[in-house]
Protein backbone atom coordinates (compact mmCIF):
# COMPACT_ATOMS: atom_id res chain seq x y z
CA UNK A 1 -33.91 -0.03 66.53
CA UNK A 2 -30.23 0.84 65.41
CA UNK A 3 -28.54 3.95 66.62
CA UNK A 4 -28.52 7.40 64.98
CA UNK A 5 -25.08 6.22 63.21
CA UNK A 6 -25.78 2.76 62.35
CA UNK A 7 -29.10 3.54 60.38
CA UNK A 8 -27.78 2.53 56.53
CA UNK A 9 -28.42 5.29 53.49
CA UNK A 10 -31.48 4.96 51.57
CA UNK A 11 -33.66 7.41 49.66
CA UNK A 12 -36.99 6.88 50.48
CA UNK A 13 -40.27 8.93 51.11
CA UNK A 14 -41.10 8.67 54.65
CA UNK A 15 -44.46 10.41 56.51
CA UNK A 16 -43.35 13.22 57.95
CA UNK A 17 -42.15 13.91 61.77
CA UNK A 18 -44.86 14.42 64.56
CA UNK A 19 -42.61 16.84 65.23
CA UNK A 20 -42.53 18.83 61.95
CA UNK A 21 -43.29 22.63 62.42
CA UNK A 22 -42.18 25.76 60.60
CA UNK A 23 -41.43 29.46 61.64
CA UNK A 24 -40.21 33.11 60.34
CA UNK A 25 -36.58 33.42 60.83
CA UNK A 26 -35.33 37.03 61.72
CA UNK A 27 -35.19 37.92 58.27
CA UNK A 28 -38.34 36.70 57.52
CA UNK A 29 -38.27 33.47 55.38
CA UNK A 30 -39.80 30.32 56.04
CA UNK A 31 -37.43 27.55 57.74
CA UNK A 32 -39.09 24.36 58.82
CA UNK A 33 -37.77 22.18 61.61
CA UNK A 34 -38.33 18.46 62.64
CA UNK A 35 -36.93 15.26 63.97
CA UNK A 36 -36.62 12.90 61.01
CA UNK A 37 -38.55 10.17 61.63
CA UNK A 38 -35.98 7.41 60.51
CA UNK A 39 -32.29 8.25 61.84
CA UNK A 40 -34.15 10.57 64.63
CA UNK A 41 -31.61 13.33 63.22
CA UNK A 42 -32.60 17.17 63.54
CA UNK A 43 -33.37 18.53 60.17
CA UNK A 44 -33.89 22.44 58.84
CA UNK A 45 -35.36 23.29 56.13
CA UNK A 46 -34.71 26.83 55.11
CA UNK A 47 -36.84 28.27 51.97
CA UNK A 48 -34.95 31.29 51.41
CA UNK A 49 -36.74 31.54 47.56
CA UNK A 50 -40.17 32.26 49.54
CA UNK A 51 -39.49 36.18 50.41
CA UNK A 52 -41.28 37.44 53.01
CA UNK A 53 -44.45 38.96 52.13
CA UNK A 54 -44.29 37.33 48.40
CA UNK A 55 -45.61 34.58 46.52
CA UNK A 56 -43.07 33.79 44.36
CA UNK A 57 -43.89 34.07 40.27
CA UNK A 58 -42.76 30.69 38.76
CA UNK A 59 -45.40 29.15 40.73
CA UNK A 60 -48.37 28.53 38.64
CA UNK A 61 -50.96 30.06 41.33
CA UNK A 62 -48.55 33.34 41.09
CA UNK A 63 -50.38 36.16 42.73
CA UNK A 64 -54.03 34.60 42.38
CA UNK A 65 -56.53 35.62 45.93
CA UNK A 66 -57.66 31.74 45.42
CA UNK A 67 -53.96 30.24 45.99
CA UNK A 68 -53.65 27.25 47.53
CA UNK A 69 -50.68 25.67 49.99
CA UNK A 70 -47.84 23.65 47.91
CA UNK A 71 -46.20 20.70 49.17
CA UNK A 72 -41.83 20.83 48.97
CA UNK A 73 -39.95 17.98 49.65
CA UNK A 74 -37.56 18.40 53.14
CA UNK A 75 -34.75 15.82 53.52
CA UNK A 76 -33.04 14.29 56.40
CA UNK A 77 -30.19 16.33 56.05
CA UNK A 78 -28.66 15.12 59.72
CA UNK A 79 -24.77 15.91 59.46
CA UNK A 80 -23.97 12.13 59.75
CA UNK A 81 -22.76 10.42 56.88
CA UNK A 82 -24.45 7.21 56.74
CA UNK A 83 -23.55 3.68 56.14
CA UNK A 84 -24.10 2.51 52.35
CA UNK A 85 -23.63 6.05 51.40
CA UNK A 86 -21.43 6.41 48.26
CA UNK A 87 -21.58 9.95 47.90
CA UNK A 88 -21.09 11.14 51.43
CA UNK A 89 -23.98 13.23 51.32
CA UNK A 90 -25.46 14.60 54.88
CA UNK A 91 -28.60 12.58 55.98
CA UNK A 92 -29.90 9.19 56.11
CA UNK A 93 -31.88 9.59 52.16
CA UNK A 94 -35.06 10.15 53.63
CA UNK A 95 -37.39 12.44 52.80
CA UNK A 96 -40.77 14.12 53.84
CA UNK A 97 -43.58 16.32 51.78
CA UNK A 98 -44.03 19.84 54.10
CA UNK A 99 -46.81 22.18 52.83
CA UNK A 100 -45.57 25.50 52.42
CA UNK A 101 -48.30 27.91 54.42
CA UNK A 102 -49.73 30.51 51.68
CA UNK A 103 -50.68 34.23 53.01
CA UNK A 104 -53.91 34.94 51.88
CA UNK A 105 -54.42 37.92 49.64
CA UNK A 106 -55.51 41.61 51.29
């Protein structure tokens, strides 16, 4: 397996890390962590559009009791640039579906 740095650019969907989890940062909003599971670089995922406490309206489920959990893509965004990269971008070009936990209605 190549090292961290020598893994080449490529945008791909990958399964996600066994190491994928999610928590409430101090200001409440979701952030999702993991190990991506290609260049083995640390990734967060910060959803700063999901408010704490809210369900946000542009989603088609809006405020329904019945909602169900929707997926978002997270990238590798590791702050290497990798080989084969044109653009320079942060990450390796892979990328994971994470299902963003919905609070059930009171």
């Amino acid at each position: 397996m190549p090292g961290h740095d020598d893994v080449p650019y490529k945008e791909h969907k990958v399964d996600p890390p066994n190491d994928l989890d999610w928590h409430r940062d101090d200001a409440g909003f979701l952030v999702f962590t993991g190990t991506c599971p290609v260049c083995q670089g640390w990734t967060e995922l910060p959803l700063i559009d999901i408010a704490p406490g809210t369900i946000p309206k542009a989603w088609p489920w809006g405020k329904k009791e019945d909602a169900t959990a929707r997926e978002r893509r997270m990238d590798c965004e590791c702050p290497i640039t990798h080989p084969q990269n044109a653009d320079e971008l942060p990450g390796c070009g892979a990328w994971w579906p994470v299902t963003v936990p919905v609070r059930k209605a009171s």
